[in-house]
N, C-alpha and C. Protein backbone atom coordinates (compact mmCIF):
# COMPACT_ATOMS: atom_id res chain seq x y z
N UNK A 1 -0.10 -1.09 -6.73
CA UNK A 1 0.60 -0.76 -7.96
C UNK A 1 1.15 0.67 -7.89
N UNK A 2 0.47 1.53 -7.44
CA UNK A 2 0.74 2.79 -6.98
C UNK A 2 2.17 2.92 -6.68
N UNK A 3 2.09 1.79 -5.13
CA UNK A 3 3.45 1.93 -4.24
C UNK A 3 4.71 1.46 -5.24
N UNK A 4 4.31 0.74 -5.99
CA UNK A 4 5.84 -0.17 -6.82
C UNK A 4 5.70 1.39 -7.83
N UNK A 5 5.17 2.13 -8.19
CA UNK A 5 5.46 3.46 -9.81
C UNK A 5 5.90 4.14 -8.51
N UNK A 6 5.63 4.17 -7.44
CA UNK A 6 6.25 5.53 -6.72
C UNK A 6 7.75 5.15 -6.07
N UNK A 7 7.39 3.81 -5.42
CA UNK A 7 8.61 3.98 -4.69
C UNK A 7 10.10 2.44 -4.98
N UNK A 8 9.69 1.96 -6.52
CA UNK A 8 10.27 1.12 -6.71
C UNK A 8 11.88 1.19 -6.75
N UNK A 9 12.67 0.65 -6.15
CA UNK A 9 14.08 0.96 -6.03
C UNK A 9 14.84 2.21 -5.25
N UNK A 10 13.81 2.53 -4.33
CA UNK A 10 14.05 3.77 -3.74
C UNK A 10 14.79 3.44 -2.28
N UNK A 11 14.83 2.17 -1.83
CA UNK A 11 15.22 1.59 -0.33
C UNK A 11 16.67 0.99 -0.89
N UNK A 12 17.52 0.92 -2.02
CA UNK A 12 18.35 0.37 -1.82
C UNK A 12 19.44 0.99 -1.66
N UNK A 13 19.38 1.97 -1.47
CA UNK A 13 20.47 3.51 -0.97
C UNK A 13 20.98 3.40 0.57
N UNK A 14 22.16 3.71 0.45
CA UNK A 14 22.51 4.27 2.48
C UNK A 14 23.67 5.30 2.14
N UNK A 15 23.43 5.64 3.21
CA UNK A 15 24.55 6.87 3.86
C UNK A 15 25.79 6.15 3.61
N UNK A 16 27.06 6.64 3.68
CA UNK A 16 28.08 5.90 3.60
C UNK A 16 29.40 7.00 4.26
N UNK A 17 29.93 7.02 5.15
CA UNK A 17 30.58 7.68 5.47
C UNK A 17 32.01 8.04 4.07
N UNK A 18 31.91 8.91 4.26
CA UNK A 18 33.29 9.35 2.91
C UNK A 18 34.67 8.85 3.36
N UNK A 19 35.02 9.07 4.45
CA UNK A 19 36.76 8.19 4.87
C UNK A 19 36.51 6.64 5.32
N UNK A 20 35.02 6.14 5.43
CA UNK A 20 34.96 4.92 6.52
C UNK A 20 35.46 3.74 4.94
N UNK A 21 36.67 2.42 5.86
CA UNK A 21 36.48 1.72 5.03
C UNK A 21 36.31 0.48 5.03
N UNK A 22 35.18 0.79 5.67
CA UNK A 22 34.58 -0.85 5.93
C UNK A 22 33.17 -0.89 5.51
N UNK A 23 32.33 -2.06 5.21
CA UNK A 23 31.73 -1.43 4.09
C UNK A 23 29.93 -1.40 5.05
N UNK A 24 28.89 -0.95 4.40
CA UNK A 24 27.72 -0.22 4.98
C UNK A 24 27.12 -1.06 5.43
N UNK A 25 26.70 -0.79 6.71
CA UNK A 25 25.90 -1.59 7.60
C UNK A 25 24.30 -1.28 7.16
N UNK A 26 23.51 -2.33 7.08
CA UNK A 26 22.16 -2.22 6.03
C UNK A 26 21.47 -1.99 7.28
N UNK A 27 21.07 -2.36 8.22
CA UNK A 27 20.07 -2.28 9.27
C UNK A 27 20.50 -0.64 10.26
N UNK A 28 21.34 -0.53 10.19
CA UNK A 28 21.70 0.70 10.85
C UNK A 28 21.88 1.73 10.29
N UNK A 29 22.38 2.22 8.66
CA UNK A 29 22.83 2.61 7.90
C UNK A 29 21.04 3.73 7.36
N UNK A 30 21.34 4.89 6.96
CA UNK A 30 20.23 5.59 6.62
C UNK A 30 19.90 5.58 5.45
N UNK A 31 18.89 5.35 5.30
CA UNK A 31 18.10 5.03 3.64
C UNK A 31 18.46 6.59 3.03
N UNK A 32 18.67 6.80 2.19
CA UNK A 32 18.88 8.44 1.33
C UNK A 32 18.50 8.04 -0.33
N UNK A 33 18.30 9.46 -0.81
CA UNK A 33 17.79 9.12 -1.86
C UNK A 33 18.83 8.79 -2.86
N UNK A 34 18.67 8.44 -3.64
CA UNK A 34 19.28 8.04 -4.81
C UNK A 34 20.41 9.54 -5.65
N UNK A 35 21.54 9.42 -5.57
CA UNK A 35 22.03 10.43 -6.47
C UNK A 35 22.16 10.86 -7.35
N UNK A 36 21.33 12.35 -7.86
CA UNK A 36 21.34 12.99 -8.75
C UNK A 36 21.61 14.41 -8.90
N UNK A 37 22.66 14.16 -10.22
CA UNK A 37 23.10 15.92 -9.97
C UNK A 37 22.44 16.88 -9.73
N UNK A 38 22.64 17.42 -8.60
CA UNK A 38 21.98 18.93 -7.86
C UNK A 38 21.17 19.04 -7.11
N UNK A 39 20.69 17.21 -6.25
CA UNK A 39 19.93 17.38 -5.83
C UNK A 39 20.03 17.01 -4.81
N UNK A 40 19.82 16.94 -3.04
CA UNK A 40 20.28 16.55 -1.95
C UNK A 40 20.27 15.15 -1.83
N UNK A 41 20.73 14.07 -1.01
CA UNK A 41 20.64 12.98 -1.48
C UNK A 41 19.94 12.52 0.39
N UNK A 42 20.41 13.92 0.91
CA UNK A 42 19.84 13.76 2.67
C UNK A 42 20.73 12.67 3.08
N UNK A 43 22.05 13.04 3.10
CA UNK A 43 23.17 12.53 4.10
C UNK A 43 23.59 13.30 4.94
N UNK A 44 24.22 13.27 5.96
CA UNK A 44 25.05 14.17 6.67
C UNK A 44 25.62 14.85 5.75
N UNK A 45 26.90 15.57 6.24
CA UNK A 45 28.13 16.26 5.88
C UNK A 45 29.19 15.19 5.77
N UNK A 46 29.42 14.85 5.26
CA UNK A 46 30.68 14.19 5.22
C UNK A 46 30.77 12.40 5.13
N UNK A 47 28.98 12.83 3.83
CA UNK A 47 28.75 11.11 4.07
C UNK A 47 28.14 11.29 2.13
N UNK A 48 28.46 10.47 1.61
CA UNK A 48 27.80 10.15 0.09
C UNK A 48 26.49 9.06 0.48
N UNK A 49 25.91 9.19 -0.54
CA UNK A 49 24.59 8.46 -0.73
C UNK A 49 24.84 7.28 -2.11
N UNK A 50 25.26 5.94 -1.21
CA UNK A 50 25.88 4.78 -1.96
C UNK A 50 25.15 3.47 -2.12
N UNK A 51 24.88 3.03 -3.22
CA UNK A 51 24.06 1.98 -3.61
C UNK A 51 24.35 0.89 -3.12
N UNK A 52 23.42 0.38 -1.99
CA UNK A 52 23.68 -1.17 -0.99
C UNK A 52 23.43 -2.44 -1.62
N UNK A 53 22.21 -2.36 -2.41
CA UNK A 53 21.59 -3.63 -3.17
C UNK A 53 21.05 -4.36 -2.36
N UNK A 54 20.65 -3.86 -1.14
CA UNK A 54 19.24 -4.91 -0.17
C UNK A 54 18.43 -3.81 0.02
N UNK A 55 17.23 -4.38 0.39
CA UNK A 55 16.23 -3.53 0.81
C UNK A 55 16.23 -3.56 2.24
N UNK A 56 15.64 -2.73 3.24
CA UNK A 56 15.95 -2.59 4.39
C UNK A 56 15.20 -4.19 5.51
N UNK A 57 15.56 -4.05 6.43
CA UNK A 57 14.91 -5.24 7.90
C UNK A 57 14.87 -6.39 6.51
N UNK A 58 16.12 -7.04 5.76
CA UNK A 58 16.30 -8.10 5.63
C UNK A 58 15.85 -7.97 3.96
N UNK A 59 15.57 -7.27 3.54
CA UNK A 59 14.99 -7.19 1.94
C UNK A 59 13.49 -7.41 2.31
N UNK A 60 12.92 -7.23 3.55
CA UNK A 60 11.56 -7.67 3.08
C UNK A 60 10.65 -6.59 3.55
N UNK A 61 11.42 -5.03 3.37
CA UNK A 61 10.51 -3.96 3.04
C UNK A 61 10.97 -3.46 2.00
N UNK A 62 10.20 -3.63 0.72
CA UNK A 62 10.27 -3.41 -0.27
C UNK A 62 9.15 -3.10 -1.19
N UNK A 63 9.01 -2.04 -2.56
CA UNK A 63 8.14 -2.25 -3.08
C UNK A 63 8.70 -2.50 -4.56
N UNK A 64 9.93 -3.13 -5.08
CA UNK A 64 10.47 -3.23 -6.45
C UNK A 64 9.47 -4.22 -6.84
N UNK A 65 9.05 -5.26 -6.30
CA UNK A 65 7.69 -5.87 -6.94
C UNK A 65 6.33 -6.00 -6.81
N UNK A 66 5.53 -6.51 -7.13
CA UNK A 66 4.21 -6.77 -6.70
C UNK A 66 3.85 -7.55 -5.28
N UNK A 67 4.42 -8.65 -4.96
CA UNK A 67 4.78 -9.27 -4.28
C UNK A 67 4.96 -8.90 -3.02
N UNK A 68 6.40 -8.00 -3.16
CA UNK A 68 7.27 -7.34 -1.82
C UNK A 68 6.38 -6.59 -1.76
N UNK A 69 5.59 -5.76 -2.32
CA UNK A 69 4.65 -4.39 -2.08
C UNK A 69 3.46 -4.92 -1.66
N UNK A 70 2.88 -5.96 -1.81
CA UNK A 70 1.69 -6.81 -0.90
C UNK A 70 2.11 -6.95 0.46
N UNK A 71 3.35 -7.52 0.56
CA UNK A 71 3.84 -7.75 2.03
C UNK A 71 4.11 -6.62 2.47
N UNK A 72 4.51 -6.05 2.10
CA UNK A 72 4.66 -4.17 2.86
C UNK A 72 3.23 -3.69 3.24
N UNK A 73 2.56 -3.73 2.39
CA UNK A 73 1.07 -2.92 2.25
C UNK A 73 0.30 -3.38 3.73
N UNK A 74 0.85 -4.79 3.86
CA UNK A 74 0.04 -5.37 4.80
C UNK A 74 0.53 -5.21 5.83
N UNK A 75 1.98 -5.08 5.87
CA UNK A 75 2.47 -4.60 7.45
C UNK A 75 2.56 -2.90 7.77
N UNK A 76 1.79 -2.11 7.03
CA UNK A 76 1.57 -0.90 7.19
C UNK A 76 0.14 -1.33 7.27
N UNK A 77 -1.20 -1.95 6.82
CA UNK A 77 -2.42 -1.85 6.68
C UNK A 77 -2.88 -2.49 8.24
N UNK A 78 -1.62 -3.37 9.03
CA UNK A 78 -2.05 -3.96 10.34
C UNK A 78 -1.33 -2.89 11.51
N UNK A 79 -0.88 -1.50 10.85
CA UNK A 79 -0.39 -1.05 11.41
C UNK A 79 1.23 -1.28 12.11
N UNK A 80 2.07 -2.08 11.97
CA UNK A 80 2.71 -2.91 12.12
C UNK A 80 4.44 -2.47 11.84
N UNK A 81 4.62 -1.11 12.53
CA UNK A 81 6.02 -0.16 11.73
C UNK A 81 5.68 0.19 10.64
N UNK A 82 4.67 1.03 10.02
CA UNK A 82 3.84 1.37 8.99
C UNK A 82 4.71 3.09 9.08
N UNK A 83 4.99 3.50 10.26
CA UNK A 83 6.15 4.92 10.54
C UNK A 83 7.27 5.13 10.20
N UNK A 84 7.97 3.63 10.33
CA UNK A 84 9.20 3.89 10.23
C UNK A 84 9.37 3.66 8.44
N UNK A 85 8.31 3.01 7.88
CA UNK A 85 8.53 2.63 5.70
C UNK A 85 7.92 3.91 5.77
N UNK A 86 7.34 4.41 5.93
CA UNK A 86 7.08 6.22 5.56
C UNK A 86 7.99 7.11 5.69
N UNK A 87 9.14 6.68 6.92
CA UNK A 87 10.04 7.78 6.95
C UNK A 87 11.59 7.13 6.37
N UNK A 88 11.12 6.13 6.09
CA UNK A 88 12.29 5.84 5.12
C UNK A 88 12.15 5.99 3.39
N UNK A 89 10.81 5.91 3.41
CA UNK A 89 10.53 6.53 1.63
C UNK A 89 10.10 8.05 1.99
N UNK A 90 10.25 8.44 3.13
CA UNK A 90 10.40 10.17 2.95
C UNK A 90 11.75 10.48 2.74
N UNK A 91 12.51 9.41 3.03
CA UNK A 91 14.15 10.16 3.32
C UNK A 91 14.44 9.81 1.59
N UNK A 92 13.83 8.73 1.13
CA UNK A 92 14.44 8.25 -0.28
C UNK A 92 13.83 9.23 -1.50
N UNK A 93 12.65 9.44 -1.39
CA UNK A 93 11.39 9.79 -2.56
C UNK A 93 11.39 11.29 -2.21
N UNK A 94 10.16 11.46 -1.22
CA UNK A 94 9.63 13.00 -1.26
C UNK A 94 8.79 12.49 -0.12
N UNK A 95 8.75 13.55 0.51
CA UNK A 95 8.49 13.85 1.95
C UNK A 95 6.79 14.01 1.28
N UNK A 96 6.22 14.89 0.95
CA UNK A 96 5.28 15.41 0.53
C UNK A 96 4.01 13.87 -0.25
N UNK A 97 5.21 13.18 -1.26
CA UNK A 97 4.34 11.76 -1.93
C UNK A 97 4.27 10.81 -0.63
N UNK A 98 5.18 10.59 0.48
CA UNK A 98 5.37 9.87 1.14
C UNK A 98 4.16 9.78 2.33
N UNK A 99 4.10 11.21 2.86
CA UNK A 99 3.05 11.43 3.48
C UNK A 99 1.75 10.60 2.82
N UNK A 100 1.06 11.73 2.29
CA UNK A 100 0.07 11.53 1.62
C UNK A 100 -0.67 9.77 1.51
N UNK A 101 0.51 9.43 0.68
CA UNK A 101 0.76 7.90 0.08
C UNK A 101 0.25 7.16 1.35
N UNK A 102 1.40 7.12 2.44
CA UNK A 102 1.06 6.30 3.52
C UNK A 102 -0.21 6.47 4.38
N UNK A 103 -0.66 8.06 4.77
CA UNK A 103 -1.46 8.31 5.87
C UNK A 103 -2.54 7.89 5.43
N UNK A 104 -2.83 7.81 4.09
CA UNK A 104 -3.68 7.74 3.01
C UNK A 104 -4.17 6.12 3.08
N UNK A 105 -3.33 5.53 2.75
CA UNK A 105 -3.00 3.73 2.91
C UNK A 105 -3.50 3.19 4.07
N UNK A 106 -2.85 3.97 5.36
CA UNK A 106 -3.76 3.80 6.92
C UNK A 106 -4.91 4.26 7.07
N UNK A 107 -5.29 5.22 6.85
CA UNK A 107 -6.78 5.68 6.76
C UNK A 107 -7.64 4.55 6.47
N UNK A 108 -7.63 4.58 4.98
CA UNK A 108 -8.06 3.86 3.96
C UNK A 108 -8.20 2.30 4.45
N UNK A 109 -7.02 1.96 4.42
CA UNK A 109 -6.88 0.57 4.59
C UNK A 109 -6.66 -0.32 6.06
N UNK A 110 -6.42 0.45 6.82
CA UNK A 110 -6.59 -0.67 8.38
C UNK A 110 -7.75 0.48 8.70
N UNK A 111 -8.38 1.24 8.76
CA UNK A 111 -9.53 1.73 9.59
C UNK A 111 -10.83 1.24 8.56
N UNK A 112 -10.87 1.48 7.62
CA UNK A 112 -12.09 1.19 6.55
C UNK A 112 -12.02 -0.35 6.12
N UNK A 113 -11.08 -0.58 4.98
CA UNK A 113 -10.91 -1.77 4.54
C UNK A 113 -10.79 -3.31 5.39
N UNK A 114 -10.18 -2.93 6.61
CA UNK A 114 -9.79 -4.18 8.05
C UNK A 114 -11.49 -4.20 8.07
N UNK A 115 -12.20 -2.80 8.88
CA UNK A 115 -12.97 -3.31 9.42
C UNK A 115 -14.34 -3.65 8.59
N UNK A 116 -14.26 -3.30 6.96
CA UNK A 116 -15.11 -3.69 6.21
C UNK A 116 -14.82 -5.71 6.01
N UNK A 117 -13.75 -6.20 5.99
CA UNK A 117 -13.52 -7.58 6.31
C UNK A 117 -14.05 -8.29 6.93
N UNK A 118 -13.68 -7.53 8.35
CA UNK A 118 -14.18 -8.08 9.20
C UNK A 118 -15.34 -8.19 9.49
N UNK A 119 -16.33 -6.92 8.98
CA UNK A 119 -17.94 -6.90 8.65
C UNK A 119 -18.35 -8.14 7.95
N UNK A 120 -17.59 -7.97 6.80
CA UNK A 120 -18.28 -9.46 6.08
C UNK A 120 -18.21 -10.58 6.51
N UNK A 121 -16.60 -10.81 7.41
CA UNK A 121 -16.94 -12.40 8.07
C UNK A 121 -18.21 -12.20 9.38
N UNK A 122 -17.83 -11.45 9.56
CA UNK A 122 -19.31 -11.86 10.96
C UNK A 122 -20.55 -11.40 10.45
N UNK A 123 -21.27 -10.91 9.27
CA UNK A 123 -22.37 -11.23 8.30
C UNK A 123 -21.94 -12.57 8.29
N UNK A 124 -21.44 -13.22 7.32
CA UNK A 124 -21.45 -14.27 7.06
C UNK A 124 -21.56 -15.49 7.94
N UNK A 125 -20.59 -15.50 9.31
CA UNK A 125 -21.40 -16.31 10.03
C UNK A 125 -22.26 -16.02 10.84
N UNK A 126 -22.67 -14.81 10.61
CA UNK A 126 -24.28 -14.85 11.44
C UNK A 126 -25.46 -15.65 10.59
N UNK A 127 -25.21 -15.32 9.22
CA UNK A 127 -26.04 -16.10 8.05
C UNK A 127 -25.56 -17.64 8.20
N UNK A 128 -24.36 -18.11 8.10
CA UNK A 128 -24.63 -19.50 8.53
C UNK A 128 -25.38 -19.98 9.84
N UNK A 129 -25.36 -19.56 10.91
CA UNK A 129 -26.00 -19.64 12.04
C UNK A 129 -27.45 -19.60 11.68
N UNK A 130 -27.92 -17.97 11.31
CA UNK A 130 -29.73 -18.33 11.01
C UNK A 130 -29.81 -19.36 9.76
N UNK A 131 -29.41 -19.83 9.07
CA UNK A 131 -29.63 -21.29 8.00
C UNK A 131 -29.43 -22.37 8.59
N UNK A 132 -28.75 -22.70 9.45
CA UNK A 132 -28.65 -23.45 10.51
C UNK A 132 -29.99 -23.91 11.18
N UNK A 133 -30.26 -22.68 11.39
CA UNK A 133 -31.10 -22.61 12.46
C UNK A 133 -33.10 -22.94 11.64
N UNK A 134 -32.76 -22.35 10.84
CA UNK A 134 -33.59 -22.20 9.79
C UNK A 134 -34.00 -23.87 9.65
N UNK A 135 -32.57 -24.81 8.88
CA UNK A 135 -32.65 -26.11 8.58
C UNK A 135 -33.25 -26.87 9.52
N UNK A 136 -32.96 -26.40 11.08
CA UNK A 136 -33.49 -27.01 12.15
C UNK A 136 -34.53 -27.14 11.97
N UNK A 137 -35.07 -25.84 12.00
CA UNK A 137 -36.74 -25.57 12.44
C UNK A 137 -37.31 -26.21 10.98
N UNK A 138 -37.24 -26.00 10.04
CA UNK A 138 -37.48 -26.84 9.17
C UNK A 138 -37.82 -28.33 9.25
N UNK A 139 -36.50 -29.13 9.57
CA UNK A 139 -37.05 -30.65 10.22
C UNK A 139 -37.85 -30.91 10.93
N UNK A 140 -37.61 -30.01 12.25
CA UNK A 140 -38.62 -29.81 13.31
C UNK A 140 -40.05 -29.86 12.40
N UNK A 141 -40.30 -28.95 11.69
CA UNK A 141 -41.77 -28.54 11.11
C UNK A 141 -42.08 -30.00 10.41
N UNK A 142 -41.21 -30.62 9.48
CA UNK A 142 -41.65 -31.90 9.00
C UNK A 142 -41.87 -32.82 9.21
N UNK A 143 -41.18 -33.09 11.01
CA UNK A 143 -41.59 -34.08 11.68
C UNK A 143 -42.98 -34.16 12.45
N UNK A 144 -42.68 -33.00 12.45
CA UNK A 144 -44.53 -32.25 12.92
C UNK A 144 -45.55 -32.72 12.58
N UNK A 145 -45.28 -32.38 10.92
CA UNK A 145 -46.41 -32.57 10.19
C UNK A 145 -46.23 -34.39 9.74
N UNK A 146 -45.45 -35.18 9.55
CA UNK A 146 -45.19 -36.80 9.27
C UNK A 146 -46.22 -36.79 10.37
N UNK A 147 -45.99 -36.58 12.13
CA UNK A 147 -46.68 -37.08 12.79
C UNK A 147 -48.11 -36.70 12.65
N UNK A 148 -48.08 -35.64 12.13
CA UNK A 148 -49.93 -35.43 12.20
C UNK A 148 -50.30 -35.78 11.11
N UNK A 149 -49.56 -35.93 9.85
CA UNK A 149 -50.10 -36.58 8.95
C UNK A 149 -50.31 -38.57 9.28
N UNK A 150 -49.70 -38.91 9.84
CA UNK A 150 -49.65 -40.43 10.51
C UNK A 150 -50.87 -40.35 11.67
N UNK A 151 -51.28 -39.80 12.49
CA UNK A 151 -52.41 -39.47 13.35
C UNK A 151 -53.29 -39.85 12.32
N UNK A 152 -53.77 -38.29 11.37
CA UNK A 152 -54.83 -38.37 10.79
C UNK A 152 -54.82 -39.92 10.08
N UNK A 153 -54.02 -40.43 9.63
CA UNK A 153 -54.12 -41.69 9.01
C UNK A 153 -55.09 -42.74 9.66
N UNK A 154 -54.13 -42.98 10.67
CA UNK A 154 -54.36 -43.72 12.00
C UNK A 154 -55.91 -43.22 12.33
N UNK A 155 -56.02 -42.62 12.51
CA UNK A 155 -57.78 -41.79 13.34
C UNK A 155 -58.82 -42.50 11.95
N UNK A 156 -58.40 -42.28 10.90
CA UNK A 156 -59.37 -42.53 9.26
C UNK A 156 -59.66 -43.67 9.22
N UNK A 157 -58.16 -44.73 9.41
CA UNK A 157 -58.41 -46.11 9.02
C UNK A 157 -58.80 -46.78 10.62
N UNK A 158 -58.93 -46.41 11.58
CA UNK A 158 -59.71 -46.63 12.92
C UNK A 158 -61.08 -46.08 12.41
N UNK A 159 -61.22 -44.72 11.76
CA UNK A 159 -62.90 -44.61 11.89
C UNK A 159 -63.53 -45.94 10.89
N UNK A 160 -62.85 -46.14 9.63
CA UNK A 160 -62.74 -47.10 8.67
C UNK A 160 -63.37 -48.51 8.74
N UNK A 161 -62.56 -48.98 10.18
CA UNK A 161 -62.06 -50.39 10.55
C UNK A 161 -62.99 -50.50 11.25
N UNK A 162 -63.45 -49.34 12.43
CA UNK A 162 -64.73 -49.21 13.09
C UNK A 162 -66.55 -49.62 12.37
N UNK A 163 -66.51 -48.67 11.47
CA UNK A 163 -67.17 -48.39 10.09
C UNK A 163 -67.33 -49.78 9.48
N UNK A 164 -66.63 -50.28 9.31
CA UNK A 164 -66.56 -51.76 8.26
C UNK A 164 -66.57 -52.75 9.56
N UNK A 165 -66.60 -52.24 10.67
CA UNK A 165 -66.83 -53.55 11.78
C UNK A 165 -68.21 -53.26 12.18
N UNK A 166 -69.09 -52.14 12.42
CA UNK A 166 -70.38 -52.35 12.71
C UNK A 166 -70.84 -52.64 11.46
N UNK A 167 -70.98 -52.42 10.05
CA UNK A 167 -71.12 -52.83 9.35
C UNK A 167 -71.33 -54.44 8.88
N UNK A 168 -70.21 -54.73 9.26
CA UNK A 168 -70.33 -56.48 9.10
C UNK A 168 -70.62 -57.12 10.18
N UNK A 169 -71.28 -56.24 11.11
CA UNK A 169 -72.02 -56.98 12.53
C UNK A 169 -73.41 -56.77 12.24
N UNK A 170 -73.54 -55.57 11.86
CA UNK A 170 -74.96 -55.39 11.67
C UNK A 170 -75.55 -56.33 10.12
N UNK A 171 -75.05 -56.47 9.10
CA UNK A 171 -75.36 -57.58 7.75
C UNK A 171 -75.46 -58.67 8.77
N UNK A 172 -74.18 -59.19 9.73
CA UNK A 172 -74.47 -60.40 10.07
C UNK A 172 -75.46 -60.98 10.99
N UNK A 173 -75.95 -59.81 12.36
CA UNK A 173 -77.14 -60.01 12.67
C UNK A 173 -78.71 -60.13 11.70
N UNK A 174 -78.27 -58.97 10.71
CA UNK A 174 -79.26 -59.36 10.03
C UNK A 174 -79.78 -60.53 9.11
N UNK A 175 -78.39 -61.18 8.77
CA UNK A 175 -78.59 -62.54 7.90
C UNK A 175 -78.90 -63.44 9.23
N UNK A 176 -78.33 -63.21 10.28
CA UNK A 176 -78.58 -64.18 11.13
C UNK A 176 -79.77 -64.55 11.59
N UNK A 177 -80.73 -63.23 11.50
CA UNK A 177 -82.19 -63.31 12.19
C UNK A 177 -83.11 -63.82 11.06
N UNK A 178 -82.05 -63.01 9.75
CA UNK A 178 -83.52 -63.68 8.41
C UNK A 178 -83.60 -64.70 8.42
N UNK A 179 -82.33 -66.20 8.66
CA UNK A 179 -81.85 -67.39 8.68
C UNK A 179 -82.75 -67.71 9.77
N UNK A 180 -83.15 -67.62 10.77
CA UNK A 180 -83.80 -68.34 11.61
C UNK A 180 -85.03 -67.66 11.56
């Protein structure tokens, strides 16, 4: 929001030669500031500072909106000709806001902000990985315990079955011997 209060409508200016009459070439043509009485507009000698109505490399360095100033922000924040929109809103604005503004923006935003991003995605899938891993060992542990809980079963109703078989051997010898 910054960039659109500082530098909104400031790229649609060029140099314009004073005798040339053919009309301004936008990609080649020098961004200058906007004309106001008494104040340099940073043309040559023998050139006016004349309103083009595109923004420069196709209209799509711009900050007249929110929008265009996201897409700018980001091709200065990837580093990406982030030199040459600084020295074209130095030639339009102020050398002094321009600085600041941009070196400020790079600092800030592709050395801190990129690599704070990028911190969080690789936290994040390192945390999916140990939950992952976690869920594993988890099953692992429950199958563990199903089987040792199924053992102990197994071992109880064997001591049980054992238990209730000498049992009904021993009643039956004994009815057998009282019987005879």
């Amino acid at each position: 929001m910054l960039g659109v209060q500082l530098f909104k409508g400031s790229l649609l200016y060029r140099c314009h030669p004073d005798n040339a009459t053919f009309a301004i070439d936008g990609e080649d043509a020098t961004v200058c500031a906007p004309p106001v009485a008494g104040e340099p507009t940073g043309c040559d000698a023998g050139s006016s500072c004349l309103y083009y109505g595109e923004n420069p490399v196709h209209g799509t360095i711009s900050f007249d909106s929110i929008g265009w100033a996201w897409i700018t922000l980001f091709q200065c924040v990837t580093m990406e000709g982030w030199v040459d929109v600084m020295y074209m809103e130095m030639a339009a604005v102020s050398p002094f806001a321009s600085i600041v503004y941009f070196v400020s923006l790079v600092l800030l935003g592709s050395f801190y902000l990129l690599n704070l991003f990028l911190a969080v995605l690789y936290d994040e899938y390192t945390e999916g990985e140990e939950r992952e891993k976690a869920e594993k060992q988890a099953l692992e542990d429950t199958g563990a315990m199903e089987l040792e809980q199924a053992r102990f079963i197994l071992t109880r109703t064997l001591t049980l079955s054992a238990q209730t078989l000498t049992l009904t051997l021993t009643l039956t010898c004994t009815l057998t011997l009282t019987l005879t």
